[in-house]
Protein backbone atom coordinates (compact mmCIF):
# COMPACT_ATOMS: atom_id res chain seq x y z
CA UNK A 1 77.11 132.12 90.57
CA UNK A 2 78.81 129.32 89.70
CA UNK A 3 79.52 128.03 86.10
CA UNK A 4 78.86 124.80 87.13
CA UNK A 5 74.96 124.23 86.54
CA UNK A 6 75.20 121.02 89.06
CA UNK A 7 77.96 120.19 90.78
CA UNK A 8 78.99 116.72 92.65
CA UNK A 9 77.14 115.70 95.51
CA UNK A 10 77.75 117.00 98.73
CA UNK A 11 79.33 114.48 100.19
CA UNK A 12 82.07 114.19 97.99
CA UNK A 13 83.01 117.95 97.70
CA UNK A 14 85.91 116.56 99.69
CA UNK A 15 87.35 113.62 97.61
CA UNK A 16 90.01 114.17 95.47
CA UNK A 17 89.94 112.14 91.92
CA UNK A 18 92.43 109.55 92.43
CA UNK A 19 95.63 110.09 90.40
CA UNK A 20 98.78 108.41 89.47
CA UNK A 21 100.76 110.69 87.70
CA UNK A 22 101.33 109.57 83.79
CA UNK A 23 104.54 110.93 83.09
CA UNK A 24 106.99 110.56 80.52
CA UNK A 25 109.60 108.27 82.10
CA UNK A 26 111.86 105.47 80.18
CA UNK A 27 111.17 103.21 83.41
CA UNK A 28 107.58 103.29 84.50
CA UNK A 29 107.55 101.78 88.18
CA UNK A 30 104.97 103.31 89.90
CA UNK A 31 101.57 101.29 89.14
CA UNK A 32 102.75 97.80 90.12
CA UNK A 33 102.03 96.35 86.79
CA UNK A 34 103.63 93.13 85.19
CA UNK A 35 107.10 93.92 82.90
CA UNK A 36 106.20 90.94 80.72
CA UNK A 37 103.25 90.94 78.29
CA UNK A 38 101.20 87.95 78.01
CA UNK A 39 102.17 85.02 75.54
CA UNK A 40 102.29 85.67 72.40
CA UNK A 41 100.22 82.42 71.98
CA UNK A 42 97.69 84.05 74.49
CA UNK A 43 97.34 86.64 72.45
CA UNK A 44 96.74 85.34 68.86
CA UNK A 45 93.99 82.74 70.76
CA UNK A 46 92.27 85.93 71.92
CA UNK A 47 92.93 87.19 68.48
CA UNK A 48 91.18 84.20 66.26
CA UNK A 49 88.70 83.87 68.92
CA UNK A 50 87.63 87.33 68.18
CA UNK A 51 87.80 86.86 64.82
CA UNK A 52 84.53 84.09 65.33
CA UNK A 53 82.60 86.47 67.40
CA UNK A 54 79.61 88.72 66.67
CA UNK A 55 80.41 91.35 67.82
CA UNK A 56 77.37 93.05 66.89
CA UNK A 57 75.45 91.17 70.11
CA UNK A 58 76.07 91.62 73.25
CA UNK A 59 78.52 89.09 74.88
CA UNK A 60 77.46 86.20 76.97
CA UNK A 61 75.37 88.44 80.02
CA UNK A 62 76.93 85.82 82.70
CA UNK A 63 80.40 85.09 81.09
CA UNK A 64 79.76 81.37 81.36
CA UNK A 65 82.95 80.23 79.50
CA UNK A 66 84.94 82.24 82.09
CA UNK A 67 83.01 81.75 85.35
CA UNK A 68 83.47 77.72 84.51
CA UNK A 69 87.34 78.35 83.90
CA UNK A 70 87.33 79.94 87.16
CA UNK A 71 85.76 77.51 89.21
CA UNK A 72 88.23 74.37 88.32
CA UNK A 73 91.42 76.81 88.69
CA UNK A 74 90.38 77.69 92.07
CA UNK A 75 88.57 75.12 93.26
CA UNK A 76 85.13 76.99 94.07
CA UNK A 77 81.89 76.76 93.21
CA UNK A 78 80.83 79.04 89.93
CA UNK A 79 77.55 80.18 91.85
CA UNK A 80 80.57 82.16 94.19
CA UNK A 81 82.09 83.85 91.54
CA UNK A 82 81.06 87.01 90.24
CA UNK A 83 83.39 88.97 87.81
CA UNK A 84 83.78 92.49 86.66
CA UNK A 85 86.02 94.71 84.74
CA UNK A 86 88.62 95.11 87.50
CA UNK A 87 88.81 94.26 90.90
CA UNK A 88 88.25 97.75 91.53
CA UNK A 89 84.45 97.64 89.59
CA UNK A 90 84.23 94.23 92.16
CA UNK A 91 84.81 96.59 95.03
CA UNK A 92 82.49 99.07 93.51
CA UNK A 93 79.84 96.21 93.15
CA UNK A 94 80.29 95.41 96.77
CA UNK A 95 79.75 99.34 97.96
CA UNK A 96 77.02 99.73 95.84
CA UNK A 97 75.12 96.66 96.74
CA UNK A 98 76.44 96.60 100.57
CA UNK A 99 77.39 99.97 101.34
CA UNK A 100 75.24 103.58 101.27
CA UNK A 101 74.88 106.51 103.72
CA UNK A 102 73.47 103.69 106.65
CA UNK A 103 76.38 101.86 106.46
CA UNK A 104 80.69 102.10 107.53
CA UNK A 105 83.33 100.65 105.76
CA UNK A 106 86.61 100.38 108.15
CA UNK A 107 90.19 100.31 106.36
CA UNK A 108 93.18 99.77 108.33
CA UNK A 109 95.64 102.94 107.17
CA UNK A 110 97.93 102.88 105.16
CA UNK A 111 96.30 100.54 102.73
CA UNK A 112 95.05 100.87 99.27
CA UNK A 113 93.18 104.31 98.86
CA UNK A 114 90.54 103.44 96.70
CA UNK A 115 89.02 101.44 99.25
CA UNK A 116 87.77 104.58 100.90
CA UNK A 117 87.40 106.54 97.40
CA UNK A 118 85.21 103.77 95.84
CA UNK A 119 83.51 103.25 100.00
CA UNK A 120 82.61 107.22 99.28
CA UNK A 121 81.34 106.52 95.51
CA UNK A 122 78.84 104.42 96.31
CA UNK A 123 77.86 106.81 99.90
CA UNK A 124 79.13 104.53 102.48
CA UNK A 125 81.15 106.63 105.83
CA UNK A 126 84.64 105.74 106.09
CA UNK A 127 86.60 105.59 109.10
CA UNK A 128 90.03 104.28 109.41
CA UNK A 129 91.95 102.35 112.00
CA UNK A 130 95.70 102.81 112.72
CA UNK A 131 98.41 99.95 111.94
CA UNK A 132 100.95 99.50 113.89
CA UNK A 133 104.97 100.65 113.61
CA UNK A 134 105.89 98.07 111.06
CA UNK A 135 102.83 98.64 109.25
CA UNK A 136 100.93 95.05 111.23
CA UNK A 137 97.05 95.48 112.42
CA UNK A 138 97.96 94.31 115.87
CA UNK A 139 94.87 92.00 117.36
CA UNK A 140 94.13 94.77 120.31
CA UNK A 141 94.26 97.81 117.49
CA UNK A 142 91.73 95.84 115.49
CA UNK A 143 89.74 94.73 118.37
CA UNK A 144 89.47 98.62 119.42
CA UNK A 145 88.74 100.05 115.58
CA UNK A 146 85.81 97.41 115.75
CA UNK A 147 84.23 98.36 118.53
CA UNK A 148 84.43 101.69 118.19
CA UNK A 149 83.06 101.94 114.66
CA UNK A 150 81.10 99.33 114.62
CA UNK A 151 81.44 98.53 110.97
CA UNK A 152 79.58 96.56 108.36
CA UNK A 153 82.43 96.12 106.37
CA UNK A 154 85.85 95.72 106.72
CA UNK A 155 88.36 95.98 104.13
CA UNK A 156 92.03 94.62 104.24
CA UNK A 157 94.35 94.16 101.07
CA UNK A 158 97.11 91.29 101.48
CA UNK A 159 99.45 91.77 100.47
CA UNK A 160 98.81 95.19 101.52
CA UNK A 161 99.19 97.85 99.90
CA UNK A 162 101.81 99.76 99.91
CA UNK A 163 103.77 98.28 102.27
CA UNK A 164 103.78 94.85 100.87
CA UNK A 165 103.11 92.58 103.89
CA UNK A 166 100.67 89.80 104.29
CA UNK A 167 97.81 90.81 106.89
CA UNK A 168 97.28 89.32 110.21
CA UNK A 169 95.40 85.96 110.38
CA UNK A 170 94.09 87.06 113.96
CA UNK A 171 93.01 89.89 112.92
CA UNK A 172 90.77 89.35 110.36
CA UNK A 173 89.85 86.50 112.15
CA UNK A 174 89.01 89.47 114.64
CA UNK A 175 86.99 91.41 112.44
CA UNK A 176 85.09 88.26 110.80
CA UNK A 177 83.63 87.38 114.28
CA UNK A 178 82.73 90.60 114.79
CA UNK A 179 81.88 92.28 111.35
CA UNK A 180 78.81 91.19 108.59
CA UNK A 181 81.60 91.48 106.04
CA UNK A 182 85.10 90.92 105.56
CA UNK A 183 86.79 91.77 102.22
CA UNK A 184 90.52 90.35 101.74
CA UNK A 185 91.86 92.13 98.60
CA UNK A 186 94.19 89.51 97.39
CA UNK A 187 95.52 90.96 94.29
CA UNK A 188 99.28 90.36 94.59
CA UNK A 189 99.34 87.39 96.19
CA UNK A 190 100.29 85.14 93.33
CA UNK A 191 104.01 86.84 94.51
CA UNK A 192 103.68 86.04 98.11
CA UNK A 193 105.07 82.85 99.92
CA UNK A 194 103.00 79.39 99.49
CA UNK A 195 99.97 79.18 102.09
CA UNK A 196 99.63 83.16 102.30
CA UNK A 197 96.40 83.28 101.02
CA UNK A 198 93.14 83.88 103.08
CA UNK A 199 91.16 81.29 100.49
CA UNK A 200 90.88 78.31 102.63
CA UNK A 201 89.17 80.63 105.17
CA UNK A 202 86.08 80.38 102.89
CA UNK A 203 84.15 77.28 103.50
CA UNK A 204 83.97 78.16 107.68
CA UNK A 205 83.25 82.26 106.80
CA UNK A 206 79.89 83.32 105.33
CA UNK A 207 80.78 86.88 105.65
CA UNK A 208 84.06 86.69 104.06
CA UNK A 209 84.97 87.93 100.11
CA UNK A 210 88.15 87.34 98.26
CA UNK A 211 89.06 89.77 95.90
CA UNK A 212 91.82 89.06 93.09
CA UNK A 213 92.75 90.84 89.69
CA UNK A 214 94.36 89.43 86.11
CA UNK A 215 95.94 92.84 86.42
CA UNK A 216 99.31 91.33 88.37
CA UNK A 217 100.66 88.32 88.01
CA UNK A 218 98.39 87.70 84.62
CA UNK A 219 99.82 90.52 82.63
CA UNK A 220 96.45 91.77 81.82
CA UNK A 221 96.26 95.00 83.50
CA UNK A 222 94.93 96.32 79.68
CA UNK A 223 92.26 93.75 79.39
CA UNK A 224 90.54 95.00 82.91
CA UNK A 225 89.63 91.55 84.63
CA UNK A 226 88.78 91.44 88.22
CA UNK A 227 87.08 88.82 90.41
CA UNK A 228 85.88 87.49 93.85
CA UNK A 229 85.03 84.22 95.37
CA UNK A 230 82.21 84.19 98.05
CA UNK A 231 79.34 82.27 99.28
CA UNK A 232 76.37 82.49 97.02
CA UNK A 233 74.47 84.72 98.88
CA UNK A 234 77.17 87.63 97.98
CA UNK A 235 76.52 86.86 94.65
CA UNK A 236 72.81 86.92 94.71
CA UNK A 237 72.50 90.61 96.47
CA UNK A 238 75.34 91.62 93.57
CA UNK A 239 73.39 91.11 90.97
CA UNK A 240 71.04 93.54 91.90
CA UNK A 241 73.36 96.35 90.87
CA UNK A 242 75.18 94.77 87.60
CA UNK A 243 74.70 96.64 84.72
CA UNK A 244 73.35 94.22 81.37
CA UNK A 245 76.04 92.83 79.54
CA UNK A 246 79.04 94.84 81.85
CA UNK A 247 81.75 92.44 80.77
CA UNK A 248 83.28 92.69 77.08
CA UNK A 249 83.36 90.21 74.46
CA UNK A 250 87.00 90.63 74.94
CA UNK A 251 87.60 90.76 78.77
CA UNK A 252 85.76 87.35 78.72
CA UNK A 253 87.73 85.67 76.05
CA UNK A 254 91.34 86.97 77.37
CA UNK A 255 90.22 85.76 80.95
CA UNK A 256 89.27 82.36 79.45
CA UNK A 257 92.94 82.66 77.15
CA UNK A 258 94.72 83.31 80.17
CA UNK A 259 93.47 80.46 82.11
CA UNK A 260 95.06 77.95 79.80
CA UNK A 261 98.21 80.07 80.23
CA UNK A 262 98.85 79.74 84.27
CA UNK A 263 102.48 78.01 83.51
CA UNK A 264 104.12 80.60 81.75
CA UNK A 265 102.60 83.51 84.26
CA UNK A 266 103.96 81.56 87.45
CA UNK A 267 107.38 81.76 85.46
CA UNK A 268 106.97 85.57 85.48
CA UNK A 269 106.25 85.97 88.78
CA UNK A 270 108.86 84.15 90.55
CA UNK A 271 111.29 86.36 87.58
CA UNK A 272 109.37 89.31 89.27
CA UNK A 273 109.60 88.29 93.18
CA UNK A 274 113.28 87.56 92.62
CA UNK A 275 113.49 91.45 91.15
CA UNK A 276 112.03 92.04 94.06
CA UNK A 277 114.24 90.69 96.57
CA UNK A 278 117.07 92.24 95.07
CA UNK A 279 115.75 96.00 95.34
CA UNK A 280 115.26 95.02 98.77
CA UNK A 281 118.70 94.02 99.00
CA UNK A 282 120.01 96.79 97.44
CA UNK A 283 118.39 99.08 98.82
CA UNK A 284 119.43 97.75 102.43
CA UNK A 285 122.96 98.29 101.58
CA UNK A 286 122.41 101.76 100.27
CA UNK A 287 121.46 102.63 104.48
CA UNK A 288 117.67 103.04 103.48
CA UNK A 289 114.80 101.36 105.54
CA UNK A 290 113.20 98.61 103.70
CA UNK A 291 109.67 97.26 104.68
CA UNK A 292 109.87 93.24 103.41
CA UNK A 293 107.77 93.21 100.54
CA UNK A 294 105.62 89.31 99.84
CA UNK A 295 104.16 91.78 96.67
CA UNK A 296 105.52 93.11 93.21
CA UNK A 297 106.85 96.11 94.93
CA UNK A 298 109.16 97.49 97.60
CA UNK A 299 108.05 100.17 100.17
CA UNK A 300 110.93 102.13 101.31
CA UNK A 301 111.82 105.09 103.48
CA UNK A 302 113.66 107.96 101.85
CA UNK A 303 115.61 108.54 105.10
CA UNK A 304 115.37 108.23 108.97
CA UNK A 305 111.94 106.74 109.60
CA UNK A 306 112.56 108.40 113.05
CA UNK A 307 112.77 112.07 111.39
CA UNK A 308 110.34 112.40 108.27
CA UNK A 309 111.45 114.68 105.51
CA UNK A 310 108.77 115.04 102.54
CA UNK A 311 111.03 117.62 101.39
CA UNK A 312 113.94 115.54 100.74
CA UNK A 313 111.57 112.43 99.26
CA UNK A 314 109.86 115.03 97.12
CA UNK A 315 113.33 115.49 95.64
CA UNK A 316 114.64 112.06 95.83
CA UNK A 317 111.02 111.20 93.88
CA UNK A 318 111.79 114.24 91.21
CA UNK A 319 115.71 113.21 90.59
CA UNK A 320 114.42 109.80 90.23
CA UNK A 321 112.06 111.15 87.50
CA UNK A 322 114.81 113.45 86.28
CA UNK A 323 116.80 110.17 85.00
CA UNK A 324 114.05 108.64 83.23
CA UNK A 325 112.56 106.61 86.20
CA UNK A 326 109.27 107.20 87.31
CA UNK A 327 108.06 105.81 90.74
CA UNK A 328 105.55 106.09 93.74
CA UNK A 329 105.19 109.27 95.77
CA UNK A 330 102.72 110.12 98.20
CA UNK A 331 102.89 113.42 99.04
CA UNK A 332 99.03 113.86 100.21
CA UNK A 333 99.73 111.06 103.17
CA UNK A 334 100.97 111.67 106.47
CA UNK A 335 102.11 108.56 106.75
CA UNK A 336 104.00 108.24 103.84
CA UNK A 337 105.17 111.23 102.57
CA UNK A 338 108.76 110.06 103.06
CA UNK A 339 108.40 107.05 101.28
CA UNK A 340 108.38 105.95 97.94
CA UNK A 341 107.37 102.59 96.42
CA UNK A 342 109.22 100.98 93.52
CA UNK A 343 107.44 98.36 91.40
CA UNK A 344 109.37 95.51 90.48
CA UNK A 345 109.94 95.31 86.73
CA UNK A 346 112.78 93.54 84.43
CA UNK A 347 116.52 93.52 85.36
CA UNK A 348 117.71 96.10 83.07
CA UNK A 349 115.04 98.50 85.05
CA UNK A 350 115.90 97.52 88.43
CA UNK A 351 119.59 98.23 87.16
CA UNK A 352 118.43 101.64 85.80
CA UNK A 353 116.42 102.17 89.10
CA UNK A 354 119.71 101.50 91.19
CA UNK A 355 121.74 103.45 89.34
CA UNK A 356 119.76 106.76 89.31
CA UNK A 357 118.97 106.05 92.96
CA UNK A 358 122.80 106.41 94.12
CA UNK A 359 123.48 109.21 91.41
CA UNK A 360 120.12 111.10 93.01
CA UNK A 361 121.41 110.48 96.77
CA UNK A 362 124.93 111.04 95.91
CA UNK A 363 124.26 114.57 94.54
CA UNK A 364 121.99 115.21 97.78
């Protein structure tokens, strides 16, 4: 008997927890999170703003303050907002409202994995379509996963990831023609070129969501602040499964903080895309395979992409770790088990990266 008196349910027996390793490392560059902390004049507003609060009451139910800030930074209407702690509680939101055992979700592999994890959460089926050599969804592969799953939702993250590229226009163009829904995680693509974003797709898509995060490019990955812009029909089915009062007192005011902050984060992120570039870079004239990045990372193979070896990545990824630098394995994927992903951080920890990357490969 087991000495479990209730156990998960059934249908995820299967799903492993989803972990990224917290190690002790000097340089941590596996989560994709911002080097720089927020302004110090960010925080003490936050700070003195709290200080006014009650905290004894509940905060504002709709986050007013914020939801306003939001519409006049991006330019669309407040009753097609809907915010959360996290973009992944906004995905959740979307499962549990959209999804369930009726329903399929279709990702495009390899992309973010808790698209399928939180798909499963809420008991929506899964099924994944292939990408193509360089990591694109060609038009024909997407036009095939469609019509052979016959999805409700459809899920792409650009940039994607891991591998860091923008998505194909014509193929979520593809899948919105053909799908009710059509998510577009945008959550790094503050660090992508001008024009990459799928916003302006919007006004002509009912069945379209943009997802984005403060997590990034805001430096607020510890305040948990997601969002997505929709039409207001989204909105109205998602407030069927909000919880009362899901959004802190604090989340609110640091989202509202942060707002008034957008010109010292857009310093940061061209400081981080320029990190960026120069991993690639270096990494190009080390002999490894690069895939070009428009995120806060770098995907790169460990070896010949021709000949996978999860062997040697495993100990690339471990002498890495060895000199104090922790980054991205994936051990569990077929795909990428002889890659790793490096987030970009400050200089002195792309320096550190570099150097215990040749001293690893060197000793090889």
């Amino acid at each position: 008997m087991s000495d479990r008196p209730l156990g998960a349910r059934g249908d995820l027996a299967d799903l492993a927890p989803y972990i990224s390793p917290q190690l002790p490392a000097k340089v941590r560059l596996n989560t994709n999170e911002s080097p720089y902390p927020p302004p110090k004049e960010l925080v003490d507003e936050v700070a003195e703003a709290l200080r006014s609060e009650a905290l004894n009451r509940y905060p504002d139910r709709d986050a007013n303050a914020l939801v306003d800030g939001l519409a006049a930074r991006t330019g669309w209407s407040r009753e097609g907002l809907w915010i959360a702690n996290g973009s992944n509680e906004v995905l959740l939101h979307l499962f549990l409202a959209f999804g369930g055992p009726e329903r399929t979700c279709l990702t495009f592999e390899p992309t973010y994995s808790l698209f399928s994890n939180i798909a499963r959460i809420a008991g929506t089926q899964v099924a994944a379509g292939a990408r193509g050599p360089t990591w694109e969804v060609p038009d024909d592969t997407a036009q095939e996963a469609l019509d052979r799953h016959d999805p409700d939702i459809v899920v792409f993250c650009s940039p994607n990831n891991p591998t860091g590229a923008i998505e194909s226009a014509s193929a979520i163009e593809i899948a919105l023609q053909r799908a009710p829904m059509v998510v577009v995680d945008e959550a790094y693509i503050e660090f992508a070129r001008r024009g990459s974003s799928f916003r302006p797709m919007l006004e002509a898509h009912r069945n379209l969501v943009i997802v984005n995060t403060f997590s990034k490019a805001w430096s607020l990955a510890g305040a948990r602040l997601g969002y997505l812009m929709a039409t207001p029909w989204v909105i109205e089915e998602l407030l069927r499964v909000r919880l009362p009062y899901h959004l802190s007192t604090f989340t609110q005011l640091a989202g509202v903080a942060a707002l008034g902050h957008e010109d010292a984060g857009a310093e940061r992120v061209a400081a981080i895309a320029a990190e960026r570039d120069r991993i690639a870079a270096e990494l190009g004239e080390m002999g490894l395979d690069v895939y070009p990045s428009q995120a806060n990372f770098v995907l790169f193979e460990t070896g010949d992409r021709t000949q996978p070896d999860p062997e040697r990545t495993r100990a690339i990824w471990q002498g890495l770790l060895d000199r104090g630098v922790l980054v991205r394995h994936y051990p569990s994927s077929p795909v990428l088990a002889s890659t790793l992903r490096v987030t970009a951080g400050l200089p002195e920890e792309t320096d550190a990266f570099l150097e215990a990357l040749r001293t690893t490969l060197e000793e090889m």
